[in-house]
Protein backbone atom coordinates (compact mmCIF):
# COMPACT_ATOMS: atom_id res chain seq x y z
CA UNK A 1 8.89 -14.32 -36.53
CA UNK A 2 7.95 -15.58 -33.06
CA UNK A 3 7.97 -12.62 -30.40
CA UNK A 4 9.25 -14.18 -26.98
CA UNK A 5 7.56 -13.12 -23.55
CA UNK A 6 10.22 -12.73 -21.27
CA UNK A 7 8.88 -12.51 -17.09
CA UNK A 8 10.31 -10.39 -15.14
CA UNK A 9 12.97 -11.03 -12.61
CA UNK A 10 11.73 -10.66 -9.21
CA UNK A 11 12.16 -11.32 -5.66
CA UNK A 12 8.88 -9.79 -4.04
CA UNK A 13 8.27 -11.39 -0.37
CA UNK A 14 5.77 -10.49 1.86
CA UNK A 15 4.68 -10.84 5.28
CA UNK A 16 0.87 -10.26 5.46
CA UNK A 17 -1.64 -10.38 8.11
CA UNK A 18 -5.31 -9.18 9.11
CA UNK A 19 -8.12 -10.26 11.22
CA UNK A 20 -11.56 -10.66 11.30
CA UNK A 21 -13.88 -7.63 11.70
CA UNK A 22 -13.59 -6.44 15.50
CA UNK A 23 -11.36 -9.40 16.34
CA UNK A 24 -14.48 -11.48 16.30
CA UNK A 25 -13.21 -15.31 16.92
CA UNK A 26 -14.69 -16.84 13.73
CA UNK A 27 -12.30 -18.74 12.52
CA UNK A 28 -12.93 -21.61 14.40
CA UNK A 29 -11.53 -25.12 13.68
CA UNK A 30 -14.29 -26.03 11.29
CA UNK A 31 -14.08 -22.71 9.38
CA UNK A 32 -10.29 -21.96 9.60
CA UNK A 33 -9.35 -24.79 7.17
CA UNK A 34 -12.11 -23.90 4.66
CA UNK A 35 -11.01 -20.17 4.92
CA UNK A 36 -7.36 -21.33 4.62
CA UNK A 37 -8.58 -23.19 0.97
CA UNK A 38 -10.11 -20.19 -0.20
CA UNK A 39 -6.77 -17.54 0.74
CA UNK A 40 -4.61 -20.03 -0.58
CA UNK A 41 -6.90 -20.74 -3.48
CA UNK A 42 -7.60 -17.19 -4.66
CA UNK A 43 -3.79 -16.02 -3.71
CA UNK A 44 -2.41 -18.89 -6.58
CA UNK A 45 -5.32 -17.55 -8.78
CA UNK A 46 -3.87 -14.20 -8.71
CA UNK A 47 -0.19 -15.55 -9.81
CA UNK A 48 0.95 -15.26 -6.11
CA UNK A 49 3.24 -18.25 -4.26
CA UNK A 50 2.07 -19.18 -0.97
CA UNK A 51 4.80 -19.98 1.37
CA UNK A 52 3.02 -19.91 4.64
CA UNK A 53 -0.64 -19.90 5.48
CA UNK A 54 -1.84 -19.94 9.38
CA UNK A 55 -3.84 -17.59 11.94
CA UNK A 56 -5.61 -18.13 15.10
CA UNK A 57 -9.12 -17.48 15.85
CA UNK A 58 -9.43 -13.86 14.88
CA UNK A 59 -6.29 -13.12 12.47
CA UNK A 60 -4.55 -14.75 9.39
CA UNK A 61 -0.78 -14.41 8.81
CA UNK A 62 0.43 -14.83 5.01
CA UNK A 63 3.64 -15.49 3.63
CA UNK A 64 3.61 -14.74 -0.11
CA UNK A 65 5.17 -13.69 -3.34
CA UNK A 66 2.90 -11.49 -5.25
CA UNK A 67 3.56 -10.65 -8.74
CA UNK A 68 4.80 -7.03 -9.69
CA UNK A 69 1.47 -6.49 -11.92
CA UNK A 70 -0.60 -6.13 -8.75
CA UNK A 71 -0.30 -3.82 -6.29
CA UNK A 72 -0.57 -5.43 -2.54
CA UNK A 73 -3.69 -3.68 -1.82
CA UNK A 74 -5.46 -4.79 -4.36
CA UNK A 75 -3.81 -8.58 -3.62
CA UNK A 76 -5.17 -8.01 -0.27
CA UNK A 77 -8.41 -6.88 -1.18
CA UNK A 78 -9.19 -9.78 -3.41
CA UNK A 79 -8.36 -12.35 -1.34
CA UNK A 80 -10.23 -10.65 1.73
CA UNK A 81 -13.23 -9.95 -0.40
CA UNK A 82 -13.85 -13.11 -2.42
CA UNK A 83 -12.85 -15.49 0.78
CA UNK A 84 -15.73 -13.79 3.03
CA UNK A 85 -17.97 -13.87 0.27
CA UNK A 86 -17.43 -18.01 0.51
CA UNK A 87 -17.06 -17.44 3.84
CA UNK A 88 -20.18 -16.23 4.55
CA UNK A 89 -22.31 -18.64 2.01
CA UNK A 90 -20.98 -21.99 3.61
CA UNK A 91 -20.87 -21.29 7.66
CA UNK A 92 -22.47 -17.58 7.75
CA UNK A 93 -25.85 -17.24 6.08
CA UNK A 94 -26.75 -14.05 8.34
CA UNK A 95 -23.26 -12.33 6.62
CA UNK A 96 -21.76 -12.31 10.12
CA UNK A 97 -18.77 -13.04 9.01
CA UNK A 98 -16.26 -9.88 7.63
CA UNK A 99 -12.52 -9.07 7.22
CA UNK A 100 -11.87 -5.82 9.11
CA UNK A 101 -10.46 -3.24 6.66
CA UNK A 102 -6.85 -2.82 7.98
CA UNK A 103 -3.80 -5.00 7.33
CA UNK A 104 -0.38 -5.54 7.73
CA UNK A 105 2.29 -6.12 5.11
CA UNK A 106 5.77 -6.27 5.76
CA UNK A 107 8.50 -6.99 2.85
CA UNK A 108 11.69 -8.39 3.21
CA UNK A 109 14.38 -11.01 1.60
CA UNK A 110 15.18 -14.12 0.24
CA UNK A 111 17.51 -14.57 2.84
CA UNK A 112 14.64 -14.19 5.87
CA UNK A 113 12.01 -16.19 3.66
CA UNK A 114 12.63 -19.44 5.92
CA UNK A 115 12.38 -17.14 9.29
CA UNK A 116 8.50 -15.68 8.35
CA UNK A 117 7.86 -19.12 7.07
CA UNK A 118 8.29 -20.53 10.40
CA UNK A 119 7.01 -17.76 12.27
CA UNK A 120 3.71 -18.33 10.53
CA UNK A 121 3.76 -22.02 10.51
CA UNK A 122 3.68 -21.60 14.75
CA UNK A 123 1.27 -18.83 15.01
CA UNK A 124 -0.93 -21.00 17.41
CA UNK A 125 2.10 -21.72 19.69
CA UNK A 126 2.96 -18.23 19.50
CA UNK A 127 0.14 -17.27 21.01
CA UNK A 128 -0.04 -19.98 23.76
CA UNK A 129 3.74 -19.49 24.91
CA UNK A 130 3.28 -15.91 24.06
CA UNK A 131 6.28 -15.28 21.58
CA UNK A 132 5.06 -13.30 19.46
CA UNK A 133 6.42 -10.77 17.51
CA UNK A 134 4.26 -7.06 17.92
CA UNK A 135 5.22 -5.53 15.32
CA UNK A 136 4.34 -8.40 12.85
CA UNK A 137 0.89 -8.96 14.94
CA UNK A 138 -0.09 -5.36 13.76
CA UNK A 139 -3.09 -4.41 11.17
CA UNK A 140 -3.52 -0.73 12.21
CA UNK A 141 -1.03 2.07 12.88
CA UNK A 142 0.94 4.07 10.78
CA UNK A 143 1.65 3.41 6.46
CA UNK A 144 5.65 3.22 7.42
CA UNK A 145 7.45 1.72 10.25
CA UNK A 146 10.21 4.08 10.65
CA UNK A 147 13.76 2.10 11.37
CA UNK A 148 17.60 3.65 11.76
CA UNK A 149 19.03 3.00 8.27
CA UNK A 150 21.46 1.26 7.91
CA UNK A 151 24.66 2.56 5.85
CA UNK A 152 25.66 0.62 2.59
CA UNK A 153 27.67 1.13 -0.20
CA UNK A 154 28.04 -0.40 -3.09
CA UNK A 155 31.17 -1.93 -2.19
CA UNK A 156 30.64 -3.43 0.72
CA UNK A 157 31.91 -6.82 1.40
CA UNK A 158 28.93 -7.88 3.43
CA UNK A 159 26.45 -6.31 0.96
CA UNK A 160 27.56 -7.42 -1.99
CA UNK A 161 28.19 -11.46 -1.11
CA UNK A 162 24.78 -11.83 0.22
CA UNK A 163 23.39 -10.36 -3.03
CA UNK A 164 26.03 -12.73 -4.91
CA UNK A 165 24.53 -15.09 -2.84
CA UNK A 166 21.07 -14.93 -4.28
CA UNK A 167 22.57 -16.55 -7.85
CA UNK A 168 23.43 -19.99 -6.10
């Protein structure tokens, strides 16, 4: 008898972002596509989906579905690690060139997936016109961003459609 793998169900999203050690302008336009390759490269290696992928000169912001089986510091730490690594052997052969050790990760739904998607995909005009959003600019600060909650129950209208909403 054949045994059948079943995957989990899962709708993981995250909002991800962190810079270069001390803010240090390195990714430059001949190293940010390179170092974009290499994120995107070793996130899909690790079973992750990239939705979004962009940065200026000092951070990176990633939108991405990480499978349950890893925890997102150690996603984070894998992709930080092996991309200075390369990194460092193709543009940096003093090792200048370091992810600082803090980082950012935000969850949230299906239903806001195409809002962080564009949000990332205009980082650079965000920081020309200056529209960015703090709070998902930080690396640093406290483990939990504290927010009123919001009151649900179970059967409530609103709740329940969007989650019915999910199966279409």
């Amino acid at each position: 008898m054949v045994k059948e793998e079943f995957m989990p169900y899962v709708q993981l999203f995250y909002h991800l972002v962190w810079a270069t050690k001390y803010r240090a302008p390195l990714l430059t336009p001949s190293v940010e596509p390179t170092a974009h390759r290499l994120i995107r490269a070793k996130a899909e290696a690790l079973g992750a989906w990239v939705y979004a992928l962009d940065g200026i000169d000092d951070h990176i912001h990633l939108v991405v579905s990480i499978p349950p089986k890893l925890a997102v510091a150690t996603f984070v730490g894998q992709i930080k690690g092996a991309s200075s690594a390369q990194i460092n052997k193709l543009y940096f052969y003093d090792g200048q060139f370091s992810w600082q050790d803090e980082y950012g990760a935000f969850s949230f739904d299906r239903q806001r997936l195409p809002n962080f998607v564009a949000y990332v995909q205009g980082q650079k005009a965000h920081h020309l016109d200056s529209t960015t959003i703090p709070v998902l600019e930080r690396d640093d600060g406290p483990y939990a961003i504290q927010e009123h909650p919001i009151v649900y129950g179970y059967d409530d209208p609103q709740w329940r459609s969007s989650l019915e909403s999910l199966l279409d």
